[in-house]
PDB file of N, CA and C in Angstrom:
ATOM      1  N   UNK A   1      18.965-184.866   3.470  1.00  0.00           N
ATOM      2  CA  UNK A   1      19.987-183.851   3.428  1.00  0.00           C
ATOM      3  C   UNK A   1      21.274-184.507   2.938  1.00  0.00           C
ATOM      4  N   UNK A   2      22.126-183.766   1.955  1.00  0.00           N
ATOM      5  CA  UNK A   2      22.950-184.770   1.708  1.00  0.00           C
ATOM      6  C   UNK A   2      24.212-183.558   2.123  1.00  0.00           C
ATOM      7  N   UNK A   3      25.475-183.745   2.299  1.00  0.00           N
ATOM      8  CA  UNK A   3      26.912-183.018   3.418  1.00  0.00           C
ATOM      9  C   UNK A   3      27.416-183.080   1.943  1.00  0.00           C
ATOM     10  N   UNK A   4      28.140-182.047   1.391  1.00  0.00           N
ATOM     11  CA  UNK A   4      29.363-181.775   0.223  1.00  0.00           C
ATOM     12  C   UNK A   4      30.249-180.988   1.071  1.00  0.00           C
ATOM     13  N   UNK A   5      31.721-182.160   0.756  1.00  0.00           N
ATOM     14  CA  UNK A   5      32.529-181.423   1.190  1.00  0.00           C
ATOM     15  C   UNK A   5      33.462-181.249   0.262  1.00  0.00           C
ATOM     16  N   UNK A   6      34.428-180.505  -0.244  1.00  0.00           N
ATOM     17  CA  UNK A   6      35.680-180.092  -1.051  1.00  0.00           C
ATOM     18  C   UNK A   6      36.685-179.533  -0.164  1.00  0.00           C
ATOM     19  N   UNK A   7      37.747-180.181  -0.730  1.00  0.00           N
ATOM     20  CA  UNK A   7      39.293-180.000  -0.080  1.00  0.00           C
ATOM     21  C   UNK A   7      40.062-178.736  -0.957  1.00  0.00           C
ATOM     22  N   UNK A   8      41.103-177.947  -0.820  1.00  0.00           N
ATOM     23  CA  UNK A   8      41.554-177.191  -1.773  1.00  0.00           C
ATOM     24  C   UNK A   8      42.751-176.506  -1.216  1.00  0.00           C
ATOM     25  N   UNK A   9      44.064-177.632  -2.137  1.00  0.00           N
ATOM     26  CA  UNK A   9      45.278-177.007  -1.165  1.00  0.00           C
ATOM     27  C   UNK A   9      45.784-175.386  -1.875  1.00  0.00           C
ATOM     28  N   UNK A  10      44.770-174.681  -2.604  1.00  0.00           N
ATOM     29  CA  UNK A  10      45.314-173.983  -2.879  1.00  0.00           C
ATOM     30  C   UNK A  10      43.780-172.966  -2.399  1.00  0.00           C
ATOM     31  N   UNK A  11      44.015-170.922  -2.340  1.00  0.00           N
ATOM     32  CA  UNK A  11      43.167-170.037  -1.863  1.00  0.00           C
ATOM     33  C   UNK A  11      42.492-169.416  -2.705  1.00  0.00           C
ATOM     34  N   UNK A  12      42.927-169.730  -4.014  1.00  0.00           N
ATOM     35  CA  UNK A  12      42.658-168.808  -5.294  1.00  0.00           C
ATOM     36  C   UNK A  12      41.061-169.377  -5.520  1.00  0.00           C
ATOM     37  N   UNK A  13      40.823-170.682  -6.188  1.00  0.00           N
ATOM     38  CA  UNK A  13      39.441-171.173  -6.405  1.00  0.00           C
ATOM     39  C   UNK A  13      38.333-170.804  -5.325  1.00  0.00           C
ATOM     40  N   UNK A  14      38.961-171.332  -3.908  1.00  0.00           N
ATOM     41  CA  UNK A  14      37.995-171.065  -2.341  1.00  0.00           C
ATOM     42  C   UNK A  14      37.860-169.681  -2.689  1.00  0.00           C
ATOM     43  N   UNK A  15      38.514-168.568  -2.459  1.00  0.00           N
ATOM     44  CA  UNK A  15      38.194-166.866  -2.452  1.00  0.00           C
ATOM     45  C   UNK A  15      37.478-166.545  -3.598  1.00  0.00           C
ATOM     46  N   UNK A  16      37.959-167.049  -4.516  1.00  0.00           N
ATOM     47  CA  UNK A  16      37.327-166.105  -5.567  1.00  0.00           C
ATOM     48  C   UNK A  16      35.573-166.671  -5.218  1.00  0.00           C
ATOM     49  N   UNK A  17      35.155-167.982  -5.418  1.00  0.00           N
ATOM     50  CA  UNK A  17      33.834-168.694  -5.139  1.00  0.00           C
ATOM     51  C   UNK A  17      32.833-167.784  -4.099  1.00  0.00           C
ATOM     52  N   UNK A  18      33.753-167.289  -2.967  1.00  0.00           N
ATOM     53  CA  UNK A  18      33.401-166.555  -1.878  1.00  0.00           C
ATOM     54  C   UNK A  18      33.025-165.352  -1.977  1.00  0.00           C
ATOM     55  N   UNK A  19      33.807-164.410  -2.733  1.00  0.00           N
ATOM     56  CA  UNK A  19      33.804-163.595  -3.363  1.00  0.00           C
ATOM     57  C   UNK A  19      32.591-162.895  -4.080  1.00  0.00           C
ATOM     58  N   UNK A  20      32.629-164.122  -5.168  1.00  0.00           N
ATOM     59  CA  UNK A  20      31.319-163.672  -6.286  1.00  0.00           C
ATOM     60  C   UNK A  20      29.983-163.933  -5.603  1.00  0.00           C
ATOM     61  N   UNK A  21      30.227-164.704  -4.026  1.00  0.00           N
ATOM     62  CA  UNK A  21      28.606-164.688  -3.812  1.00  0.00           C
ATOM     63  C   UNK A  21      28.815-163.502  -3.122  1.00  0.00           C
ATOM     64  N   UNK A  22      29.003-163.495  -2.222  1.00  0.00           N
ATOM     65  CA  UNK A  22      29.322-161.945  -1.774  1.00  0.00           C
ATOM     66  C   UNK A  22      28.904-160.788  -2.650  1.00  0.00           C
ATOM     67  N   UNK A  23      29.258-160.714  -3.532  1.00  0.00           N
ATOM     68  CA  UNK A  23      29.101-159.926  -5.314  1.00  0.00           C
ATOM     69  C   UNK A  23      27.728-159.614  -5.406  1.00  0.00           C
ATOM     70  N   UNK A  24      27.451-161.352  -5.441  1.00  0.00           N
ATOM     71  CA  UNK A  24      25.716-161.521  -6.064  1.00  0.00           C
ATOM     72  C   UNK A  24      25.102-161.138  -5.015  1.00  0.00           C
ATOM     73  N   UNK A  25      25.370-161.019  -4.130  1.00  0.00           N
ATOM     74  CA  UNK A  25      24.466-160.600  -2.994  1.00  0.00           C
ATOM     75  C   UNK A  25      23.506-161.891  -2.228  1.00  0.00           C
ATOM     76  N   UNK A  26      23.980-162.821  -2.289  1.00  0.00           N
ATOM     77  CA  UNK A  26      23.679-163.974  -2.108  1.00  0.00           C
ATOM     78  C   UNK A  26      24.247-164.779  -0.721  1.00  0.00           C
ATOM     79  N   UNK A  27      24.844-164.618  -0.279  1.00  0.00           N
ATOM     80  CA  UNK A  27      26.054-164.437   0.879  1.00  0.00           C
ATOM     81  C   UNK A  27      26.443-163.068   1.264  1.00  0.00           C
ATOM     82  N   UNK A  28      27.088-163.458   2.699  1.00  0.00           N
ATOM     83  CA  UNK A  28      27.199-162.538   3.194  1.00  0.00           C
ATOM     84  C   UNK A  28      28.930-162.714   3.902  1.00  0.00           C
ATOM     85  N   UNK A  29      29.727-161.761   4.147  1.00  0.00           N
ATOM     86  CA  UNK A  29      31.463-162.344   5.199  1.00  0.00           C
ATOM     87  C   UNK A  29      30.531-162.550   6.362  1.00  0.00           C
ATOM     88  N   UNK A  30      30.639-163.440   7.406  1.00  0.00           N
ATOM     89  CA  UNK A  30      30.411-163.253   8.817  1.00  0.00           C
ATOM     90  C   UNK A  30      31.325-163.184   9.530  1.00  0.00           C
ATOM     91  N   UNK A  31      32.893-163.281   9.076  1.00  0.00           N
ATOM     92  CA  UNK A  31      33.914-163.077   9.918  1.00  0.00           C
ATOM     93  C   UNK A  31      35.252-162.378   9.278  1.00  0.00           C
ATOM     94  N   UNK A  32      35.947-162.308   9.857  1.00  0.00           N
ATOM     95  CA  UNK A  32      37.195-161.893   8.924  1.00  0.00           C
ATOM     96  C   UNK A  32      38.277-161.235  10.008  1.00  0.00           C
ATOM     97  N   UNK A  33      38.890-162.248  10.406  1.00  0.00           N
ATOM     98  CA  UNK A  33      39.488-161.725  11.610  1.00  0.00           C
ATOM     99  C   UNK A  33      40.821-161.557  11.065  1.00  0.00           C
ATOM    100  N   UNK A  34      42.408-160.566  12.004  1.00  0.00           N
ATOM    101  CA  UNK A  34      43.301-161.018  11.451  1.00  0.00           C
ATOM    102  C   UNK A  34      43.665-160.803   9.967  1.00  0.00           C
ATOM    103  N   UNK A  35      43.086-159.417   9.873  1.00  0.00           N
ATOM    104  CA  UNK A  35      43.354-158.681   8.421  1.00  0.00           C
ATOM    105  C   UNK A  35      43.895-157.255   9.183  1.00  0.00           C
ATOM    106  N   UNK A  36      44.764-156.874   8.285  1.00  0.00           N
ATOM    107  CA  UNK A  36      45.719-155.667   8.555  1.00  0.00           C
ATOM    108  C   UNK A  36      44.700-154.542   8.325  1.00  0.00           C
ATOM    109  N   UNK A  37      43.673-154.123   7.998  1.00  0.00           N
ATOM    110  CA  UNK A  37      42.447-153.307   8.100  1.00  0.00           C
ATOM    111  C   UNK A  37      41.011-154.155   7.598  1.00  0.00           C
ATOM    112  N   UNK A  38      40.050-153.165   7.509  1.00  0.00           N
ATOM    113  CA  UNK A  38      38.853-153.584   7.452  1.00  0.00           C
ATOM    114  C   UNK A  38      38.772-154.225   5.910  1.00  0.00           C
ATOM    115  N   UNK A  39      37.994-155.583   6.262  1.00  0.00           N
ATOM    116  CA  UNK A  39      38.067-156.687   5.009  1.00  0.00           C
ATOM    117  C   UNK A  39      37.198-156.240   3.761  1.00  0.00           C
ATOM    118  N   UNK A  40      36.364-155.397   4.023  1.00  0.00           N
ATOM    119  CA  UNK A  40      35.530-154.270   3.222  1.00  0.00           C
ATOM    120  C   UNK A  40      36.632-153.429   2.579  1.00  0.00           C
ATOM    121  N   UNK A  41      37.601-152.802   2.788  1.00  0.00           N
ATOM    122  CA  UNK A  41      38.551-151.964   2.508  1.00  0.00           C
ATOM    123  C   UNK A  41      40.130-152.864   1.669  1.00  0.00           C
ATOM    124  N   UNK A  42      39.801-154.156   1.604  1.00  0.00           N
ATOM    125  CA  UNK A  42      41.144-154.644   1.180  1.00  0.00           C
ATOM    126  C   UNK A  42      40.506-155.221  -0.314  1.00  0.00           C
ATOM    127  N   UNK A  43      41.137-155.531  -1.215  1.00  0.00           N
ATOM    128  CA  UNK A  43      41.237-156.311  -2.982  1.00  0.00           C
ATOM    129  C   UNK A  43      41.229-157.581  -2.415  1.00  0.00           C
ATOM    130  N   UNK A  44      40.721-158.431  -3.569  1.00  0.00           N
ATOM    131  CA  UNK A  44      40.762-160.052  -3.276  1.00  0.00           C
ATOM    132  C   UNK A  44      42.168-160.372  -3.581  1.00  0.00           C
ATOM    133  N   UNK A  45      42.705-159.435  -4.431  1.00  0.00           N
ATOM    134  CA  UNK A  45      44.671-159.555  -4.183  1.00  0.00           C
ATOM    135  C   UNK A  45      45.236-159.414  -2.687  1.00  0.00           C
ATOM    136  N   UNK A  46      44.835-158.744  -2.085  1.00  0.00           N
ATOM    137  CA  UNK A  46      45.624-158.648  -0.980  1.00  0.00           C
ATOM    138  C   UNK A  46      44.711-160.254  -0.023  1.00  0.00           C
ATOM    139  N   UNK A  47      43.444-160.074   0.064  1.00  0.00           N
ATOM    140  CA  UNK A  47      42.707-161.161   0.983  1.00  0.00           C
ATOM    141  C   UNK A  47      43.689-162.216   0.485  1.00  0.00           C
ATOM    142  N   UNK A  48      43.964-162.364  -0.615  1.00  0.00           N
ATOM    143  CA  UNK A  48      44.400-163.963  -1.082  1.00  0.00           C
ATOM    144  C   UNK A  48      46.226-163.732  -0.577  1.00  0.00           C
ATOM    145  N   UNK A  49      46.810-162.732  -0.589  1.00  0.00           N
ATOM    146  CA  UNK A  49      47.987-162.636  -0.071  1.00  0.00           C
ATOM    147  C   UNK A  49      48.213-162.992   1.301  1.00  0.00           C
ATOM    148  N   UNK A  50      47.333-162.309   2.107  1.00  0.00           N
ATOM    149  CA  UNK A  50      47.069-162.627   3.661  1.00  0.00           C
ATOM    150  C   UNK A  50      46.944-163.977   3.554  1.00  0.00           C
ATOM    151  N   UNK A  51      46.054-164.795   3.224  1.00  0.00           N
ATOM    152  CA  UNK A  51      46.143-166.007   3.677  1.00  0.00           C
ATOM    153  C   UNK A  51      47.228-167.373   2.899  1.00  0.00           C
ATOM    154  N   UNK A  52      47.792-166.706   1.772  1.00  0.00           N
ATOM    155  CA  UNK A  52      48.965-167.662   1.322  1.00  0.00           C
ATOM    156  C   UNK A  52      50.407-167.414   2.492  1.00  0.00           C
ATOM    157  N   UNK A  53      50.077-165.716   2.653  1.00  0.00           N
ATOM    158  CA  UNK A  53      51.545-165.600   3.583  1.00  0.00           C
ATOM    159  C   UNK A  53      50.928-166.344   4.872  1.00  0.00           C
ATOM    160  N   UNK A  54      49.869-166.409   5.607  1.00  0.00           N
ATOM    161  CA  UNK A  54      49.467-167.495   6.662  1.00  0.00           C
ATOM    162  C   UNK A  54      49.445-168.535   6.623  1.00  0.00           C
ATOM    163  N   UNK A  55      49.529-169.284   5.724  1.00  0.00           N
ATOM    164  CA  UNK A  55      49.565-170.899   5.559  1.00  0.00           C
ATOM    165  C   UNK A  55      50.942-170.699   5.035  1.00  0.00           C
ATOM    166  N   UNK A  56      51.695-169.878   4.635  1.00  0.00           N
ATOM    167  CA  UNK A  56      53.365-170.083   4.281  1.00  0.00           C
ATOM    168  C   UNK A  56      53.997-170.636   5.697  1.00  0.00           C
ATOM    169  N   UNK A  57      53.452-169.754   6.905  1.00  0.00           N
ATOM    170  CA  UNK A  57      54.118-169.961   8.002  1.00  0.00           C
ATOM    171  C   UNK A  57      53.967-171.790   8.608  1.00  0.00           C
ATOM    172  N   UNK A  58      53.397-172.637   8.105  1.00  0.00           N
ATOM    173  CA  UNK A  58      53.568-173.345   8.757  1.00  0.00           C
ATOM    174  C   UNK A  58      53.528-174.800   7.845  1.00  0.00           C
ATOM    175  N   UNK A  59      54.701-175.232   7.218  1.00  0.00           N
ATOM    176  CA  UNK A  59      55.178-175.599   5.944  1.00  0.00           C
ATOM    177  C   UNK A  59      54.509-177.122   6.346  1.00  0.00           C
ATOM    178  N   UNK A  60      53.808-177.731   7.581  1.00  0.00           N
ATOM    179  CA  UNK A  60      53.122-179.162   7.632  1.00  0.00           C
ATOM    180  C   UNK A  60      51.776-179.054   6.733  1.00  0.00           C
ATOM    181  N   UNK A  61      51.152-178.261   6.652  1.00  0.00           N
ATOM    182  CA  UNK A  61      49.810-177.802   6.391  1.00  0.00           C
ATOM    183  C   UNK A  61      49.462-178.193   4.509  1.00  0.00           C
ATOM    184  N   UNK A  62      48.599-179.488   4.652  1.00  0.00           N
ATOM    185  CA  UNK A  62      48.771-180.132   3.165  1.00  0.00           C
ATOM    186  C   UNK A  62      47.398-179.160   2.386  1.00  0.00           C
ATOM    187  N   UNK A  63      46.252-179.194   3.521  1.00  0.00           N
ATOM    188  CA  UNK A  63      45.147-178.901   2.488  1.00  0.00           C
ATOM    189  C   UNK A  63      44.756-177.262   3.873  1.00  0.00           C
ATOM    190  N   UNK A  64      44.792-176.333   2.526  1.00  0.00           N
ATOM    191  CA  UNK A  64      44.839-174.880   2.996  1.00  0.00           C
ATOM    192  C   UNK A  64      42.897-174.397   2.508  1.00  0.00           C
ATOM    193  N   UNK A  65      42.367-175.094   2.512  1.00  0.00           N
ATOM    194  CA  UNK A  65      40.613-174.486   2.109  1.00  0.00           C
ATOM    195  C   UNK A  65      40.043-175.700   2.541  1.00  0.00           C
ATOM    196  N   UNK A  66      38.831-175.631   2.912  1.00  0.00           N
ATOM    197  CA  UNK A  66      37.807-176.820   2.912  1.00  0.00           C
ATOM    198  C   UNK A  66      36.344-175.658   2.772  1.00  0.00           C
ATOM    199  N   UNK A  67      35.708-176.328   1.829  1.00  0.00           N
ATOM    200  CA  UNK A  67      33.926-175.798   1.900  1.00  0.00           C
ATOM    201  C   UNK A  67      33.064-176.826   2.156  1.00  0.00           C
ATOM    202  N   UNK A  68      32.175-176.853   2.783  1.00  0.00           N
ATOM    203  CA  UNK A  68      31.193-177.563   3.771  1.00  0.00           C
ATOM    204  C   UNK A  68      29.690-176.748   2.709  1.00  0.00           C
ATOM    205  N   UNK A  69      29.012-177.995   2.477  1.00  0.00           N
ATOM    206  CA  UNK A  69      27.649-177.390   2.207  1.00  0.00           C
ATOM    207  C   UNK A  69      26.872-178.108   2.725  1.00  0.00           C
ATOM    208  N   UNK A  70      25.044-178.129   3.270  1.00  0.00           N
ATOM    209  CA  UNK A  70      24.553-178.720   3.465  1.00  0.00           C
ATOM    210  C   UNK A  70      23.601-178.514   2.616  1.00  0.00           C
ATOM    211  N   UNK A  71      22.953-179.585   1.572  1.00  0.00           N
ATOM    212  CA  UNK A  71      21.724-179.552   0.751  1.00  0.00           C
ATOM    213  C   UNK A  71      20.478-180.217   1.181  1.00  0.00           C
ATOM    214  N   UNK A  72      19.515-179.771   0.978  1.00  0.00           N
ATOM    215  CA  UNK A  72      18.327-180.151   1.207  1.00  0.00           C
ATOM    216  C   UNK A  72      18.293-180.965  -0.425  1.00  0.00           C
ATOM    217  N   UNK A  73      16.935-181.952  -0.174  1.00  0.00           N
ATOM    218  CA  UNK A  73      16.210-182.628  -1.323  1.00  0.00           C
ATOM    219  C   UNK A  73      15.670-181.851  -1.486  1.00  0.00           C
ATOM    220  N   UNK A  74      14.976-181.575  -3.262  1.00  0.00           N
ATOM    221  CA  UNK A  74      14.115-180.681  -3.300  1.00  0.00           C
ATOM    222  C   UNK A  74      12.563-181.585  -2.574  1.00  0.00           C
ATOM    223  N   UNK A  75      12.889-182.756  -2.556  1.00  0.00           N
ATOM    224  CA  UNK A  75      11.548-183.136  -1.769  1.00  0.00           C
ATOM    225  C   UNK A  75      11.183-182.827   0.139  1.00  0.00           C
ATOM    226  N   UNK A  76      12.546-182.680   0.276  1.00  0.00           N
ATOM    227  CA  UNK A  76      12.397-182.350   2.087  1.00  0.00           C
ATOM    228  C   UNK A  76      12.036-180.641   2.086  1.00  0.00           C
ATOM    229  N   UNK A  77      11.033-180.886   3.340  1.00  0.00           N
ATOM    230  CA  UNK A  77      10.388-179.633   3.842  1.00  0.00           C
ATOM    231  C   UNK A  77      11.123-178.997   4.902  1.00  0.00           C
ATOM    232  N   UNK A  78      11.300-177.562   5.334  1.00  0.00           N
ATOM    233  CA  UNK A  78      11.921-177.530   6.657  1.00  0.00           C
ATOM    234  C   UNK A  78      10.992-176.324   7.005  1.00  0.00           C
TER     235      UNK A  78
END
């Protein structure tokens, strides 16, 4: 199994990535807390507004995204 991780002080690359799997139907949101209505009901303009004005509030905050993957070998079985 090999761990990929990516840093990303910015929301635009992380959302949109999120987004299009979501799209493809490939992924799914499992959370979405802390949105001014239902996250089904908002634009990836506003999602990406919400969370730049949330990381505005707290001006220490260097890296605003991280994505975590875990890959299998195509030789490992599970």
């Amino acid at each position: 199994m090999v761990a990929v991780i990516h840093f990303s002080k910015g929301f635009n690359r992380v959302l949109n990535y999120n987004e299009q799997k979501v799209a493809e139907r490939v992924a799914v949101c499992l959370e979405a807390g802390n949105y001014p209505k239902n996250v089904d009901d908002l634009t990836i303009n506003q999602k990406l507004k919400r969370l730049e004005n949330q990381a505005a509030l707290n001006d220490r905050t260097k890296v605003n995204g991280v994505h975590i993957s875990l890959n299998f070998d195509p030789s490992e079985q599970f």
